[in-house]
C-alpha atoms as a PDB file:
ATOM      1  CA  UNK A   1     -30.566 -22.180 -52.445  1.00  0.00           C
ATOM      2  CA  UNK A   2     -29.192 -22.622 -48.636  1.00  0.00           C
ATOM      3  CA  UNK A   3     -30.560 -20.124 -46.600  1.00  0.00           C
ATOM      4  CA  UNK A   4     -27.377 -20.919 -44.094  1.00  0.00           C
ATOM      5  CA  UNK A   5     -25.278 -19.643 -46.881  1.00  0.00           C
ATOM      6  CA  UNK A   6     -25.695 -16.546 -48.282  1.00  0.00           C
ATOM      7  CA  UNK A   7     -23.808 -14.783 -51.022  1.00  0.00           C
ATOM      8  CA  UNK A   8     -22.013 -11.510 -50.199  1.00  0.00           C
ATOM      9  CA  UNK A   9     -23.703  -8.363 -51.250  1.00  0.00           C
ATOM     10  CA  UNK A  10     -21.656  -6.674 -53.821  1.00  0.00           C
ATOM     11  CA  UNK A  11     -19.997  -3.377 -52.826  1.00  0.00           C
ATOM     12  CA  UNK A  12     -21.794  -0.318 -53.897  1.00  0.00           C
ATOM     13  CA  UNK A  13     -19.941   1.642 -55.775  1.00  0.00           C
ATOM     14  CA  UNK A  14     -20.688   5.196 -54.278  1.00  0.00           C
ATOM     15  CA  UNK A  15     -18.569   3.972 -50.872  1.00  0.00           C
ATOM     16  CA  UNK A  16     -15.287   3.176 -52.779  1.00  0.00           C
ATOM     17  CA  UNK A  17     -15.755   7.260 -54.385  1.00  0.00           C
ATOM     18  CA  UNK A  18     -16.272   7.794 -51.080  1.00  0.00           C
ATOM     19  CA  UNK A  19     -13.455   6.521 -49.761  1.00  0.00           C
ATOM     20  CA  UNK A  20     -11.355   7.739 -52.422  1.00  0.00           C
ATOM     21  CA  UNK A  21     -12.606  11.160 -51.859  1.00  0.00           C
ATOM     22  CA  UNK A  22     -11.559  11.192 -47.845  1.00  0.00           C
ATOM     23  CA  UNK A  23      -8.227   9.744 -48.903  1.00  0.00           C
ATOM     24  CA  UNK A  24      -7.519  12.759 -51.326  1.00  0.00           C
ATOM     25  CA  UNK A  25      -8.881  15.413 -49.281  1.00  0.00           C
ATOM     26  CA  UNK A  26      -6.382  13.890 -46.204  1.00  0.00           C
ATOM     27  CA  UNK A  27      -3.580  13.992 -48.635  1.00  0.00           C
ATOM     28  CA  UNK A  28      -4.116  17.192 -50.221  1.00  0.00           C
ATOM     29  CA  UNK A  29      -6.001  19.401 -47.876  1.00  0.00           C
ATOM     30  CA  UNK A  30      -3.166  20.267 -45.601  1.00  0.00           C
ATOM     31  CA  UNK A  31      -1.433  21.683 -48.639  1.00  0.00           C
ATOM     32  CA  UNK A  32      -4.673  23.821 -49.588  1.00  0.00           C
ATOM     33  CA  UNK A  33      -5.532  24.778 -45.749  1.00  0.00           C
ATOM     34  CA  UNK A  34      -1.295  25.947 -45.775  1.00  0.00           C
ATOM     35  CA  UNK A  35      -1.443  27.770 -49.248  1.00  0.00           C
ATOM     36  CA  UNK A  36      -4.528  29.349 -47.942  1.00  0.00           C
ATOM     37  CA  UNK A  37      -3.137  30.543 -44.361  1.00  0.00           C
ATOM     38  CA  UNK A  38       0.294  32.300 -46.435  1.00  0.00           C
ATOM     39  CA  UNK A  39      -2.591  33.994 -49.172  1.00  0.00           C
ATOM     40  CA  UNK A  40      -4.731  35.125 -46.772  1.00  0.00           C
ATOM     41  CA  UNK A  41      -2.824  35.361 -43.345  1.00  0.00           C
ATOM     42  CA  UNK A  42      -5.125  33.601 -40.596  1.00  0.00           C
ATOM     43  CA  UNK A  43      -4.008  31.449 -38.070  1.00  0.00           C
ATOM     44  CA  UNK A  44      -0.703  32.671 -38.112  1.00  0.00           C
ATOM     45  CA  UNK A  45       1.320  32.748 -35.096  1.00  0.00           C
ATOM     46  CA  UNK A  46       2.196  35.594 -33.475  1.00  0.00           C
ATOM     47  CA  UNK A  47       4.732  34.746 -31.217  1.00  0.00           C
ATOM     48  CA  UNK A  48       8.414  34.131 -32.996  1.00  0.00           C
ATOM     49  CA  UNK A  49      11.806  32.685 -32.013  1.00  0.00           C
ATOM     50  CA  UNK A  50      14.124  35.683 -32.826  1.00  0.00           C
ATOM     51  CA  UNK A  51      14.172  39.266 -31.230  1.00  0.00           C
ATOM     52  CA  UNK A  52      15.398  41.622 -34.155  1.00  0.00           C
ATOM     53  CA  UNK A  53      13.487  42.236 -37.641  1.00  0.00           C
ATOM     54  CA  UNK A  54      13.296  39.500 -40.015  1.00  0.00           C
ATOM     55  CA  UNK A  55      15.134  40.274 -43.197  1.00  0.00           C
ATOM     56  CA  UNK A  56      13.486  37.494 -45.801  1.00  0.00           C
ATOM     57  CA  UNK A  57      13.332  39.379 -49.117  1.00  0.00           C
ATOM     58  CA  UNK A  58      16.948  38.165 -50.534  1.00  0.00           C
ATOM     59  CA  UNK A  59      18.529  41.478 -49.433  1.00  0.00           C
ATOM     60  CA  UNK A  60      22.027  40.953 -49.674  1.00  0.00           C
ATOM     61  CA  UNK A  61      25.025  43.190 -48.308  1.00  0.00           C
ATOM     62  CA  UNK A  62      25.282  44.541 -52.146  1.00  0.00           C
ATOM     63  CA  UNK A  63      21.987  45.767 -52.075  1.00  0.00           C
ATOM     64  CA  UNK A  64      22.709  47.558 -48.596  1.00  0.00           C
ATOM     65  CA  UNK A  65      25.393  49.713 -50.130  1.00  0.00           C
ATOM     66  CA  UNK A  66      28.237  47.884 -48.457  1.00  0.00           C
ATOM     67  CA  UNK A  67      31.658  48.188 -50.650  1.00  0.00           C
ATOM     68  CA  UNK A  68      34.530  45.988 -50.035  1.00  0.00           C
ATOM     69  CA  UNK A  69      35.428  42.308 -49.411  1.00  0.00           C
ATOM     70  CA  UNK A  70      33.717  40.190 -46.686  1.00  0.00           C
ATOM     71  CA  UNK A  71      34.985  37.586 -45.467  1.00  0.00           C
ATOM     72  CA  UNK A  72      32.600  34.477 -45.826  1.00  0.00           C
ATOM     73  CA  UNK A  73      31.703  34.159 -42.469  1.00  0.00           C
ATOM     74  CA  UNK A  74      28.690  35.052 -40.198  1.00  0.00           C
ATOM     75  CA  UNK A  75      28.975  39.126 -39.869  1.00  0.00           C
ATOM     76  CA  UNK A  76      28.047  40.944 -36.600  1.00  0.00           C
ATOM     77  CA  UNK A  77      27.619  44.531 -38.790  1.00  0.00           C
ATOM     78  CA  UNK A  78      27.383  47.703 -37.650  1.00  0.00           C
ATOM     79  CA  UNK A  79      25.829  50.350 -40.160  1.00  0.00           C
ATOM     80  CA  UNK A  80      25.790  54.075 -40.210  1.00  0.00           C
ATOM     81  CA  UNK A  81      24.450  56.621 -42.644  1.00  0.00           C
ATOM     82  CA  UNK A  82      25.820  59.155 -40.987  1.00  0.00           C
ATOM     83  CA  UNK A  83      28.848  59.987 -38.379  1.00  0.00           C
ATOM     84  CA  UNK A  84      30.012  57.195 -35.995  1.00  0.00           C
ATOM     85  CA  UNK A  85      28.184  59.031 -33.157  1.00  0.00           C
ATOM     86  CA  UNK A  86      27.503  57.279 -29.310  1.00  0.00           C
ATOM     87  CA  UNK A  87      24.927  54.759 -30.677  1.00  0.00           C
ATOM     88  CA  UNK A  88      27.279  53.717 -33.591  1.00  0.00           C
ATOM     89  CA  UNK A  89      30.029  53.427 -30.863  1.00  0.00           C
ATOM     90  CA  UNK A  90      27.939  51.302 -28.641  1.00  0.00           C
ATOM     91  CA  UNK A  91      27.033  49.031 -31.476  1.00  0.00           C
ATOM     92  CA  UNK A  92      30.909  48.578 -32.284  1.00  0.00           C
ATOM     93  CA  UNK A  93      31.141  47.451 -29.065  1.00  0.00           C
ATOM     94  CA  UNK A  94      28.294  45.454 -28.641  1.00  0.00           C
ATOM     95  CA  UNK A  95      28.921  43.514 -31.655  1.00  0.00           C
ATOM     96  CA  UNK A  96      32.457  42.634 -30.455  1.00  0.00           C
ATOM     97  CA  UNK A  97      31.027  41.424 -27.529  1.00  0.00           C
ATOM     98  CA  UNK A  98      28.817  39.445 -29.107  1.00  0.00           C
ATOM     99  CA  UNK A  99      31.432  37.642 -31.080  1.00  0.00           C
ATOM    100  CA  UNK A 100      33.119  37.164 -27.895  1.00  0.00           C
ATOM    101  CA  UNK A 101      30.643  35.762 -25.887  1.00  0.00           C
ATOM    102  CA  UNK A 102      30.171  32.424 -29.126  1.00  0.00           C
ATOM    103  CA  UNK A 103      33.001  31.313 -27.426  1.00  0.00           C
ATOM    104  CA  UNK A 104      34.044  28.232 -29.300  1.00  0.00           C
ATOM    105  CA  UNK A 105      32.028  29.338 -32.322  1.00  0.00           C
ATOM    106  CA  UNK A 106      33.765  32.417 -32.509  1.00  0.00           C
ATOM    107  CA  UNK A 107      36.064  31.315 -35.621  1.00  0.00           C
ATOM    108  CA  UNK A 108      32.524  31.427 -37.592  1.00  0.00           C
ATOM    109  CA  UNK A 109      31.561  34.438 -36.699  1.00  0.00           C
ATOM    110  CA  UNK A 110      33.143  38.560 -37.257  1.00  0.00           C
ATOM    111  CA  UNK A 111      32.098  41.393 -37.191  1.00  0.00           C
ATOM    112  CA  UNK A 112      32.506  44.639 -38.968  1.00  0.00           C
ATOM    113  CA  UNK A 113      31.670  48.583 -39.147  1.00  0.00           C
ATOM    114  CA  UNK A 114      30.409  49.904 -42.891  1.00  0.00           C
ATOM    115  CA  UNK A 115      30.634  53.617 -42.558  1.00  0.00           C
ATOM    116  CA  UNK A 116      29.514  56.728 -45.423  1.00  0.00           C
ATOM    117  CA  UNK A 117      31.231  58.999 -43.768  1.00  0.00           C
ATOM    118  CA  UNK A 118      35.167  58.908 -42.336  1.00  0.00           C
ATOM    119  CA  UNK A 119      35.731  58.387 -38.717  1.00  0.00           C
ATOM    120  CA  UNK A 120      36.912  61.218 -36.244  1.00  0.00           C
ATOM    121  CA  UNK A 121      41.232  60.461 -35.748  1.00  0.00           C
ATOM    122  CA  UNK A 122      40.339  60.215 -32.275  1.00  0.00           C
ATOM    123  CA  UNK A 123      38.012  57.395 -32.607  1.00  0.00           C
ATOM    124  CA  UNK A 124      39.585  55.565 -35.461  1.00  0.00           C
ATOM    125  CA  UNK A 125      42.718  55.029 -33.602  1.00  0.00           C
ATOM    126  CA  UNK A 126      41.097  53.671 -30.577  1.00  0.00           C
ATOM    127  CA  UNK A 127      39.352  51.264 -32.979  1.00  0.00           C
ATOM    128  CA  UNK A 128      43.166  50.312 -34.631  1.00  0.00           C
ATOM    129  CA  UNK A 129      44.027  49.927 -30.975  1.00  0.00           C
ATOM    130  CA  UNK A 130      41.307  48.091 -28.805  1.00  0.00           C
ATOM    131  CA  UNK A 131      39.345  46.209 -32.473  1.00  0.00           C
ATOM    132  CA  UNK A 132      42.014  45.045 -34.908  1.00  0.00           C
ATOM    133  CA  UNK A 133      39.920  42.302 -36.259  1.00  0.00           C
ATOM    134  CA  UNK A 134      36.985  45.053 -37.057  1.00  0.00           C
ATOM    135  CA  UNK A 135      36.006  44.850 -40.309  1.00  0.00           C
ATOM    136  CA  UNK A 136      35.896  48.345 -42.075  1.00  0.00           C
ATOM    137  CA  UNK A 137      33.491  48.781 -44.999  1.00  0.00           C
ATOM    138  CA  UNK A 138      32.641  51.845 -47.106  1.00  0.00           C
ATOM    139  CA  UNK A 139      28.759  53.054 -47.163  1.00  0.00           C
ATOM    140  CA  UNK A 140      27.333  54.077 -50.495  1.00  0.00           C
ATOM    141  CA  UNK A 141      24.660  55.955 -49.075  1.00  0.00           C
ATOM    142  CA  UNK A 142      22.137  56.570 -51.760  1.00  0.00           C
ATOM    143  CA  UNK A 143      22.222  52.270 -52.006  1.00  0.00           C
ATOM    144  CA  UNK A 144      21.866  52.333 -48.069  1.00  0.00           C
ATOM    145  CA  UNK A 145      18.706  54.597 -48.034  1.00  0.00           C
ATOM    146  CA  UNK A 146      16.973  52.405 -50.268  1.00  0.00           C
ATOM    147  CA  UNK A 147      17.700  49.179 -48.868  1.00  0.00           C
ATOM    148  CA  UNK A 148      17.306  50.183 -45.018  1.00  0.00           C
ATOM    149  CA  UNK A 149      14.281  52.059 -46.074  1.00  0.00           C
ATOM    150  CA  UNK A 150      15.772  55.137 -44.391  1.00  0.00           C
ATOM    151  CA  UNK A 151      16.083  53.993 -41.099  1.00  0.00           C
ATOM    152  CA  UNK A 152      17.507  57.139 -38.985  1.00  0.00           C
ATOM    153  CA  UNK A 153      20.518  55.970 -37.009  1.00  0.00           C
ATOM    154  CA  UNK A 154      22.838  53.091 -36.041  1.00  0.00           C
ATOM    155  CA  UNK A 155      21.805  49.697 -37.516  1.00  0.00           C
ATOM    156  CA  UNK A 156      23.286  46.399 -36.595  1.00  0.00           C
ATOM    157  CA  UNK A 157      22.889  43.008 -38.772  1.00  0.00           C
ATOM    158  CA  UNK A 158      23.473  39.724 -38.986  1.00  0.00           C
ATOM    159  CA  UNK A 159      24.248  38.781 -42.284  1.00  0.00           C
ATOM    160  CA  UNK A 160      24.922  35.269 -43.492  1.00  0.00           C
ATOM    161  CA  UNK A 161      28.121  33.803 -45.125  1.00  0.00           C
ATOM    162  CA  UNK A 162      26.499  34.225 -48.605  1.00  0.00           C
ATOM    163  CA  UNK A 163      25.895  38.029 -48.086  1.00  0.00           C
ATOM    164  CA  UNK A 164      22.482  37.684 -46.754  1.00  0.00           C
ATOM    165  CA  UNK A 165      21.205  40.168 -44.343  1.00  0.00           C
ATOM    166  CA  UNK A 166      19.025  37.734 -41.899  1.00  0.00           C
ATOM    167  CA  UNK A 167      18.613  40.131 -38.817  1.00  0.00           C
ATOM    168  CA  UNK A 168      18.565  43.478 -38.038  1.00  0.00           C
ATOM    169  CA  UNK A 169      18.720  45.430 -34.324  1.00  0.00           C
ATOM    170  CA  UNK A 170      18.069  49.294 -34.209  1.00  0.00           C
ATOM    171  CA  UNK A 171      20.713  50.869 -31.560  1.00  0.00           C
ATOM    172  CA  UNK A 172      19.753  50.312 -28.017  1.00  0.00           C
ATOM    173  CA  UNK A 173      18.970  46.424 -28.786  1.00  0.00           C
ATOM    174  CA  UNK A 174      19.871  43.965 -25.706  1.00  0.00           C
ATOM    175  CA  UNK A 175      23.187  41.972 -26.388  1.00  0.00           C
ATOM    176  CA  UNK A 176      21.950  38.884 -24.760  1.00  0.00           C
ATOM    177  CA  UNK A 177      19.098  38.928 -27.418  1.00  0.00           C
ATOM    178  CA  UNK A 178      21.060  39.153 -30.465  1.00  0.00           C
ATOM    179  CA  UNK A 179      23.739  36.657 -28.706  1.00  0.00           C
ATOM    180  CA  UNK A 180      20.663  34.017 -28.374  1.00  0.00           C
ATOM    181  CA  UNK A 181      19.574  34.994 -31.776  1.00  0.00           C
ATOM    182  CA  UNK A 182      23.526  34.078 -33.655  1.00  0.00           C
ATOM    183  CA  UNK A 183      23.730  31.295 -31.662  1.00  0.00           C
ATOM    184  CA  UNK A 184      20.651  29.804 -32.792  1.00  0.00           C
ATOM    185  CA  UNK A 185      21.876  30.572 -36.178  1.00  0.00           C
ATOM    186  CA  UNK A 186      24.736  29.266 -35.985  1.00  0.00           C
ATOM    187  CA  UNK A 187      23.799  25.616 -34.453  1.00  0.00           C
ATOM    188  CA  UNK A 188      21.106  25.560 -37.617  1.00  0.00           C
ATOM    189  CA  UNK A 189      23.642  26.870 -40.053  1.00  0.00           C
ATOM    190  CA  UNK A 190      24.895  23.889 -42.325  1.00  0.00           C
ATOM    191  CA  UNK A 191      27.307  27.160 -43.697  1.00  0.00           C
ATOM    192  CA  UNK A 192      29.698  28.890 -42.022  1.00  0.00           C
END
């Protein structure tokens, strides 16, 4: 035999496992390291993109109680269990605004007032006035209490075209936020 040439060692087969290991675990482990993070919650971020409450259990406006025909577009809604009172008022108006300021998304966006109790004549003829595209919804209450989880006053939501509730915004919620919020929405949105 030639020393100057000398025959390849053959591979050992523990290296090719080896490798064939590393190449699963790169493959798969992300999806184990995710599944785990969801189960368990660590390393979740705190910080999110949106400023009202996350609606992401398939709540739709059915299951809030709402009664009457929505149009299929983006709703600005305004909820109350009880009377229209100052905070309900405000919202009314705030959500108006809202749609407003979409400005050439407006067309894809309305908004509306759901109600379990009937307006004062004062105040329902200002809305007939000053918001004839309001929406005007009936409020089964007893629906509303267990969908909102009782939640004492004025509500306002963003609900998809489908019915979804996405978003919601106790009374006293910044317009600029929600604004920021629906037009994010809205430039994701592949409906509507």
């Amino acid at each position: 035999m030639n020393p100057a040439i000398a025959m390849p060692e053959a591979p050992r087969k523990g290296r090719g496992r080896l490798q064939l290991l590393l190449i699963l675990a790169i493959a798969i482990g992300p999806m184990f390291l995710a599944s785990a993070m969801y189960q368990w919650r660590f390393w979740v971020p705190e910080t999110r993109s949106y400023h009202g409450v996350l609606i992401g259990d398939g709540r739709t406006l059915a299951d809030l109680g709402v009664q009457g025909e929505v149009e299929p577009l983006w709703q600005i809604l305004v909820t109350a269990p009880g009377a229209c009172e100052a905070d309900c008022q405000q919202l009314v108006y705030l959500a108006r605004q809202i749609q407003i300021g979409l400005n050439r998304e407006t067309a894809r966006a309305s908004h509306g007032l759901a109600l379990a109790e009937p307006l004062p004549a004062e105040y329902d003829a200002t809305l007939k006035r000053e918001y004839p595209q309001l929406g005007r919804y009936q409020l089964d209450l007893q629906a509303y209490d267990k969908a909102a989880e009782a939640l004492p006053g004025a509500q306002l939501w963003l609900v998809d075209p489908h019915g979804n509730l996405v978003l919601r915004y106790p009374a006293g919620s910044k317009g600029k936020a929600i604004l920021d919020d629906l037009r994010y929405l809205l430039k994701i949105s592949l409906i509507g």
